[in-house]
N, C-alpha and C. Protein backbone atom coordinates (compact mmCIF):
# COMPACT_ATOMS: atom_id res chain seq x y z
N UNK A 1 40.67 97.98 56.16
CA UNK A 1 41.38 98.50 57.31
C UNK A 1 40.96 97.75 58.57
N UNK A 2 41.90 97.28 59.34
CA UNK A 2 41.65 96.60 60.72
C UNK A 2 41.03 98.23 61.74
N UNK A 3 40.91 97.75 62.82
CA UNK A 3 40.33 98.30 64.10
C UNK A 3 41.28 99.13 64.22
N UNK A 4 41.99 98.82 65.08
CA UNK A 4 43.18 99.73 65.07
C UNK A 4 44.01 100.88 63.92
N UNK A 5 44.02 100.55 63.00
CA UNK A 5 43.76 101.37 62.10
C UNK A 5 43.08 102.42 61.66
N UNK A 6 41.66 102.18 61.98
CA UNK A 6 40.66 103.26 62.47
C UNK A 6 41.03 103.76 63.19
N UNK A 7 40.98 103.33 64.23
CA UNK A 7 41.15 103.90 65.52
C UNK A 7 42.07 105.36 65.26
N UNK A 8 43.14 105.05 64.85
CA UNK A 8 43.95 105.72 65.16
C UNK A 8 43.98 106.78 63.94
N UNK A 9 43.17 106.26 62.72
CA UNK A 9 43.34 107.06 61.81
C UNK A 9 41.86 108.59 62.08
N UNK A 10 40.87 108.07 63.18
CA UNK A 10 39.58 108.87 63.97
C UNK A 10 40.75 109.81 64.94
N UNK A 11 41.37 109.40 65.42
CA UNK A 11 42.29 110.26 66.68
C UNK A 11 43.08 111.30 66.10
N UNK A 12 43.37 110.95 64.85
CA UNK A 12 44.91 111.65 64.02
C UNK A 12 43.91 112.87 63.50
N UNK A 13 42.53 112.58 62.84
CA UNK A 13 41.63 113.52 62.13
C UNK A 13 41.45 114.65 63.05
N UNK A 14 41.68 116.12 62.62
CA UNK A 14 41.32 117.28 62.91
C UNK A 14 39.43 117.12 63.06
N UNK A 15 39.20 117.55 64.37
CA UNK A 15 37.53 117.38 64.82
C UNK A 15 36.75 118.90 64.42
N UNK A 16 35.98 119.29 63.84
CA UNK A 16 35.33 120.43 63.86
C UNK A 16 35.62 121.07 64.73
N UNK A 17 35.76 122.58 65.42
CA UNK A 17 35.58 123.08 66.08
C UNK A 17 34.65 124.47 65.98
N UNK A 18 34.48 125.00 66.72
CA UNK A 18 33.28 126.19 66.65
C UNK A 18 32.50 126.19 68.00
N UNK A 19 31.09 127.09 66.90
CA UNK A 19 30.15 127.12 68.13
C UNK A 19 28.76 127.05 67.37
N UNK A 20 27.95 126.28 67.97
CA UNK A 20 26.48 126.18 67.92
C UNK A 20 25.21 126.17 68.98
N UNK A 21 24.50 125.76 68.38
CA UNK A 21 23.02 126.50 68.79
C UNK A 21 22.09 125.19 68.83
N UNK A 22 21.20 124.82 69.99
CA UNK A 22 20.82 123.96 70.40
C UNK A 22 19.19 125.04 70.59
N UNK A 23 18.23 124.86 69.15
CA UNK A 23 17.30 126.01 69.03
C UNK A 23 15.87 125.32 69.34
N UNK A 24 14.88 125.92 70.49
CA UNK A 24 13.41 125.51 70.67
C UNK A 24 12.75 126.22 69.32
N UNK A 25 12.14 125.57 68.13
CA UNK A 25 11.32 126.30 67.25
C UNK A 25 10.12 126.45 67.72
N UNK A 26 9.26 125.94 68.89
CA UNK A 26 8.08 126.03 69.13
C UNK A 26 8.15 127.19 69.91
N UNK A 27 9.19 128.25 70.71
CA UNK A 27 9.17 129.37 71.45
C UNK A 27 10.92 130.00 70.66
N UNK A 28 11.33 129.44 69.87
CA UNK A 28 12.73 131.02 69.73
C UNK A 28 13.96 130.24 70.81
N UNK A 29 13.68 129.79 71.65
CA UNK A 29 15.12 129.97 72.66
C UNK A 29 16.16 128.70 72.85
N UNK A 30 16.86 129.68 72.66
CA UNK A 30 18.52 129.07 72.35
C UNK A 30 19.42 128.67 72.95
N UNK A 31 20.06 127.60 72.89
CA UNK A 31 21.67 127.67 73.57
C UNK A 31 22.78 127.62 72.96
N UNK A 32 23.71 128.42 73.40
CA UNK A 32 24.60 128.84 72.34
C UNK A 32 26.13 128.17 73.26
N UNK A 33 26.64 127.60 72.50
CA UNK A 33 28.10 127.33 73.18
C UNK A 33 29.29 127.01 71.98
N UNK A 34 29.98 126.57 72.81
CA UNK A 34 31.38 126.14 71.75
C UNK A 34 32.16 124.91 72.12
N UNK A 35 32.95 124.06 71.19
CA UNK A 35 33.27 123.42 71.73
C UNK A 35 34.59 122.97 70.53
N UNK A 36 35.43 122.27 71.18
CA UNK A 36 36.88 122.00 69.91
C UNK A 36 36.36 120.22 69.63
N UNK A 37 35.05 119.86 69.37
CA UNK A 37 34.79 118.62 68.75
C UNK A 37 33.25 119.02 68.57
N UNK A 38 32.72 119.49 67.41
CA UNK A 38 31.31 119.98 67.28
C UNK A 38 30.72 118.54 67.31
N UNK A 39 30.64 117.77 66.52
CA UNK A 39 29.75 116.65 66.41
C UNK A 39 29.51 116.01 67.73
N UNK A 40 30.77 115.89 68.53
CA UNK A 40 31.09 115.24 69.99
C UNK A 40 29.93 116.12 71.03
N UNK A 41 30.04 117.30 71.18
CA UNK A 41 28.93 118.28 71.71
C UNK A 41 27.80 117.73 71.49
N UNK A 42 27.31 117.89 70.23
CA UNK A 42 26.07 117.50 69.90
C UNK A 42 25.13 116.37 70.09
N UNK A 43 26.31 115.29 69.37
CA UNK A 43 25.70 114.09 70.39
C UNK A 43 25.63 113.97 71.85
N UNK A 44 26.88 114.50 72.48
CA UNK A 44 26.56 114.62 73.84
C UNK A 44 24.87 115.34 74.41
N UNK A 45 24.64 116.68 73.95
CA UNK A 45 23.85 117.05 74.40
C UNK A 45 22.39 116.24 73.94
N UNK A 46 22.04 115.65 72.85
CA UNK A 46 21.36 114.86 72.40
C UNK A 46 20.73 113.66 72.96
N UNK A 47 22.08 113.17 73.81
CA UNK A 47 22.27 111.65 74.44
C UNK A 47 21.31 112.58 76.09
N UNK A 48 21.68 113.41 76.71
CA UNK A 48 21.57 113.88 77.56
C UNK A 48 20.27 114.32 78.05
N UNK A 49 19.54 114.96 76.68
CA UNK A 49 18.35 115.27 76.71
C UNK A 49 17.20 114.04 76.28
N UNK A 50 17.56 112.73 75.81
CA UNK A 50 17.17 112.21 75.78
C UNK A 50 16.87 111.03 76.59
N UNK A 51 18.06 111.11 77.61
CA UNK A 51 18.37 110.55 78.96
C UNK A 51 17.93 111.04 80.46
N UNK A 52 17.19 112.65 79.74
CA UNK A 52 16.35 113.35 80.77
C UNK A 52 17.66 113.60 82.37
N UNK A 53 18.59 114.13 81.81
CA UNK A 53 19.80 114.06 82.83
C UNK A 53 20.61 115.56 82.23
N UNK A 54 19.90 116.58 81.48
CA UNK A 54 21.07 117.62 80.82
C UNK A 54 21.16 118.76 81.77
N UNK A 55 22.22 118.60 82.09
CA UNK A 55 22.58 120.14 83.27
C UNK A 55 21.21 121.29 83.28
N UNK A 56 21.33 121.42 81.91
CA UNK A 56 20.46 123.12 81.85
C UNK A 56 18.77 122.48 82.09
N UNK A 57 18.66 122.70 83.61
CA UNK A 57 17.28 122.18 83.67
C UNK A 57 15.69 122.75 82.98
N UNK A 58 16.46 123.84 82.37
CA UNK A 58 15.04 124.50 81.69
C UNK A 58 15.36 123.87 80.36
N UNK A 59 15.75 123.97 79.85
CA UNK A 59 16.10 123.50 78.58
C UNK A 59 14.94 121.66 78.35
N UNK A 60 16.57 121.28 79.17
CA UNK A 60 15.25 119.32 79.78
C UNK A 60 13.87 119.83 79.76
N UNK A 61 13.61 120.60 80.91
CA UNK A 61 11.95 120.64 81.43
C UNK A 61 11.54 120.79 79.89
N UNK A 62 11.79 121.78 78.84
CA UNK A 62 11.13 122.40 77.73
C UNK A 62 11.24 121.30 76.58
N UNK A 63 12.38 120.00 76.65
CA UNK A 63 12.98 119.09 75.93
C UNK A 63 11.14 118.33 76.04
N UNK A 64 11.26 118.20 77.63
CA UNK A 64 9.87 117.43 77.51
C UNK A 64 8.37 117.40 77.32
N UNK A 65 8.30 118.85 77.53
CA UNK A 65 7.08 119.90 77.43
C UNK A 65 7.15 119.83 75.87
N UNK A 66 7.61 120.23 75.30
CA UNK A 66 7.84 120.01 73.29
C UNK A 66 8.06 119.08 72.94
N UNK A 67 8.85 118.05 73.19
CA UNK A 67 9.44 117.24 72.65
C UNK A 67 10.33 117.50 71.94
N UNK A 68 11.02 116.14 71.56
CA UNK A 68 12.62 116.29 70.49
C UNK A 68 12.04 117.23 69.27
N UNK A 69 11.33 116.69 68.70
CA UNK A 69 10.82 117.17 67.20
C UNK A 69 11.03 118.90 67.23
N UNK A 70 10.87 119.36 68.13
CA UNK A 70 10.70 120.59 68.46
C UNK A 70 12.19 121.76 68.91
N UNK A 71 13.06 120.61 68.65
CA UNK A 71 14.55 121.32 68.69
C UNK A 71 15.54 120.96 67.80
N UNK A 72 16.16 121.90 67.01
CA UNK A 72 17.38 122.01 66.22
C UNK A 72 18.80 121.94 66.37
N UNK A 73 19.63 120.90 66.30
CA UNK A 73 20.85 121.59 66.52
C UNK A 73 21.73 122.11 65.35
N UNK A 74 22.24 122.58 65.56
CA UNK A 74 23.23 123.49 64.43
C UNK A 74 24.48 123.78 64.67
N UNK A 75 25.64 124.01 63.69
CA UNK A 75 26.69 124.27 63.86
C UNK A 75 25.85 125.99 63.52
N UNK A 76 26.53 126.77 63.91
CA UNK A 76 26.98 128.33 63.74
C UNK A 76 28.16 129.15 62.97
N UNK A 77 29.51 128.43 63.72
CA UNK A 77 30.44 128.86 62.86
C UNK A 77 31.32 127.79 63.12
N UNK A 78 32.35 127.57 62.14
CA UNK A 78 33.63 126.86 62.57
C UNK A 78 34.59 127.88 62.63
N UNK A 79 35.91 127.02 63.49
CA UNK A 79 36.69 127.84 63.85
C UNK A 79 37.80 127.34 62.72
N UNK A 80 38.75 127.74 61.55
CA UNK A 80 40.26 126.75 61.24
C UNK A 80 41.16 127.09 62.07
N UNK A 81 41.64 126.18 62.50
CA UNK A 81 42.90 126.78 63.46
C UNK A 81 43.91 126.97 62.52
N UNK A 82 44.79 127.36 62.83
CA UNK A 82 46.30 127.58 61.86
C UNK A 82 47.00 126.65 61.85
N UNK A 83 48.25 126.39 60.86
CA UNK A 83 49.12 125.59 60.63
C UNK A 83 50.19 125.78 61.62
N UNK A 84 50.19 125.80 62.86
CA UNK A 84 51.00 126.24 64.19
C UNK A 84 51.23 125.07 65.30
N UNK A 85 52.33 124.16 65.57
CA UNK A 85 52.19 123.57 66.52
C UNK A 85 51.86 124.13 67.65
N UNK A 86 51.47 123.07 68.42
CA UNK A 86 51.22 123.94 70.09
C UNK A 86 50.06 124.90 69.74
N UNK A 87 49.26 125.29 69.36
CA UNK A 87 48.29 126.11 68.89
C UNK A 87 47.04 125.45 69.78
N UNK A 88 46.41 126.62 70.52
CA UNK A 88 45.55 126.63 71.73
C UNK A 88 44.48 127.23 71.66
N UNK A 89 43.35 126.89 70.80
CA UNK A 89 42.05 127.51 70.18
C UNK A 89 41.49 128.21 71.49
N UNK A 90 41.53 127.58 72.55
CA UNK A 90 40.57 128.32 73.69
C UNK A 90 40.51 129.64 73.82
N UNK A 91 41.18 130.87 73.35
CA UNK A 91 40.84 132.58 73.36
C UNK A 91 40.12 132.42 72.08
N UNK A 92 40.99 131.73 71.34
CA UNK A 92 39.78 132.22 69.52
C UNK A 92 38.54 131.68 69.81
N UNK A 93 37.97 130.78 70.59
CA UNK A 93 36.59 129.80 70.83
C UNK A 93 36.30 130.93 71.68
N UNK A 94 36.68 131.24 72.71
CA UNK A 94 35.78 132.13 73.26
C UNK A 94 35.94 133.24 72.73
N UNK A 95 36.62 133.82 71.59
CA UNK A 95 36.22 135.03 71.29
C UNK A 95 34.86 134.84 69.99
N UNK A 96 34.75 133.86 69.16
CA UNK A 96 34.08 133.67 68.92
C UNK A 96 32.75 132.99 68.90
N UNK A 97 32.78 132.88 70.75
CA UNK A 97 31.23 132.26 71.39
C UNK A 97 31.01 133.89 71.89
N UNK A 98 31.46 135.15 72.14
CA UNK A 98 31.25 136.17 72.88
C UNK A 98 30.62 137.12 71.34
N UNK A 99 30.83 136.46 70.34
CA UNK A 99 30.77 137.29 69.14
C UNK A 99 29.13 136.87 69.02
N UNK A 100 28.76 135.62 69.38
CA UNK A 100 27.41 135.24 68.88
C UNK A 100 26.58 134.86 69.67
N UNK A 101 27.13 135.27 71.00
CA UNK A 101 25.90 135.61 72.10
C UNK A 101 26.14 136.95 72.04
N UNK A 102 26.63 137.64 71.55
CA UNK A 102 25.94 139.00 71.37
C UNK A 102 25.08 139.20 70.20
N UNK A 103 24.94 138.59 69.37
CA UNK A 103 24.21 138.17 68.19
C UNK A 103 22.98 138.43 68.50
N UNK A 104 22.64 136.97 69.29
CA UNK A 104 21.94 136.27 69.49
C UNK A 104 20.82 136.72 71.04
N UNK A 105 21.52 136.92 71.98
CA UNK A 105 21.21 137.47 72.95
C UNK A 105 20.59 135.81 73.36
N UNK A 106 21.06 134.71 73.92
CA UNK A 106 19.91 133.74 74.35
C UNK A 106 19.85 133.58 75.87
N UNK A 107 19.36 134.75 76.05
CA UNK A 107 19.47 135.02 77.91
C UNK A 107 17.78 135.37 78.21
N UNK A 108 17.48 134.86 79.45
CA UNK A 108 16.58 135.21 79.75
C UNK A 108 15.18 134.44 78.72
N UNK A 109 14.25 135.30 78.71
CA UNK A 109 12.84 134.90 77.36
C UNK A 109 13.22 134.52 76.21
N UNK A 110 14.81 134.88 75.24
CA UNK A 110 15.27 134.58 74.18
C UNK A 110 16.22 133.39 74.53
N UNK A 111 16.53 132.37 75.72
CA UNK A 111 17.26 131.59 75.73
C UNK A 111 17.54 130.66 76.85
N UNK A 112 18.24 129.78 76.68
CA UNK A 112 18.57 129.09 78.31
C UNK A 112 20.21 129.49 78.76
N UNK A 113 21.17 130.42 77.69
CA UNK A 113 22.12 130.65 78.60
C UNK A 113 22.07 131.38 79.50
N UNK A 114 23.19 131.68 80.49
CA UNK A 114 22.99 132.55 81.53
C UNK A 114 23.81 133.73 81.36
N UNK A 115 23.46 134.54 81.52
CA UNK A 115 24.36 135.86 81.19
C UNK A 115 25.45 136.01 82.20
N UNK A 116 26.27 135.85 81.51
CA UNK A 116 28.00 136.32 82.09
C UNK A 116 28.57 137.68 82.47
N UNK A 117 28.58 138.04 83.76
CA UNK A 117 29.19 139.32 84.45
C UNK A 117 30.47 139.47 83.15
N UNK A 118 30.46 140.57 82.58
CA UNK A 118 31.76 141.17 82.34
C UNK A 118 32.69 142.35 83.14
N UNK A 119 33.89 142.34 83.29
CA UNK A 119 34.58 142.68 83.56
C UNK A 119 34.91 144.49 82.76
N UNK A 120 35.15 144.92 83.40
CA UNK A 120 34.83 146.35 83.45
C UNK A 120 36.24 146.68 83.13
């Protein structure tokens, strides 16, 4: 197969979607998110923490205080989307990132997300 060929046959491929967990084993705490390209996430956050540049500054600070060796990433769940054109995962992704931070609880001492005001 030429370049282009790839290329286009990587673009056409359905990407994982879901949500996972970016886990400190030396203390328990977690980050939990979602995303409609799991592998793409992962390396991102990977590249990030290893580039000493990742948004969640506790997370970094703890990246370097432990080191890599000392964190897991993981898929959690996948999402299948349906056989539906036009089909718009973003309510099913967040209904199933709201399903496993309640799980999980990674707020506060159990985590680096931040807890989200709900709506009453």
């Amino acid at each position: 197969m030429d370049k282009k060929s790839l290329t286009r046959e990587y673009k056409e491929t359905a990407r994982p979607m879901g949500v996972y967990q970016i886990r400190n084993t030396a203390n328990g705490k977690a980050l939990v998110g979602v995303s409609v390209d799991l592998p793409a996430i992962l390396n991102r956050h990977r590249s990030e923490l290893r580039m000493g540049g990742h948004r969640n500054r506790e997370l970094q600070r703890e990246w370097a205080e432990f080191g890599p060796e000392a964190f897991e990433f993981e898929v959690l769940d996948t999402l299948t989307p349906p056989e539906q054109p036009g089909y718009d995962p973003s309510a099913d992704l967040r209904a199933l990132e709201e399903l496993w931070l309640d799980k999980l609880s990674p707020f506060g001492d159990k985590g680096y997300n931040v807890e989200r005001r709900r709506a009453l």
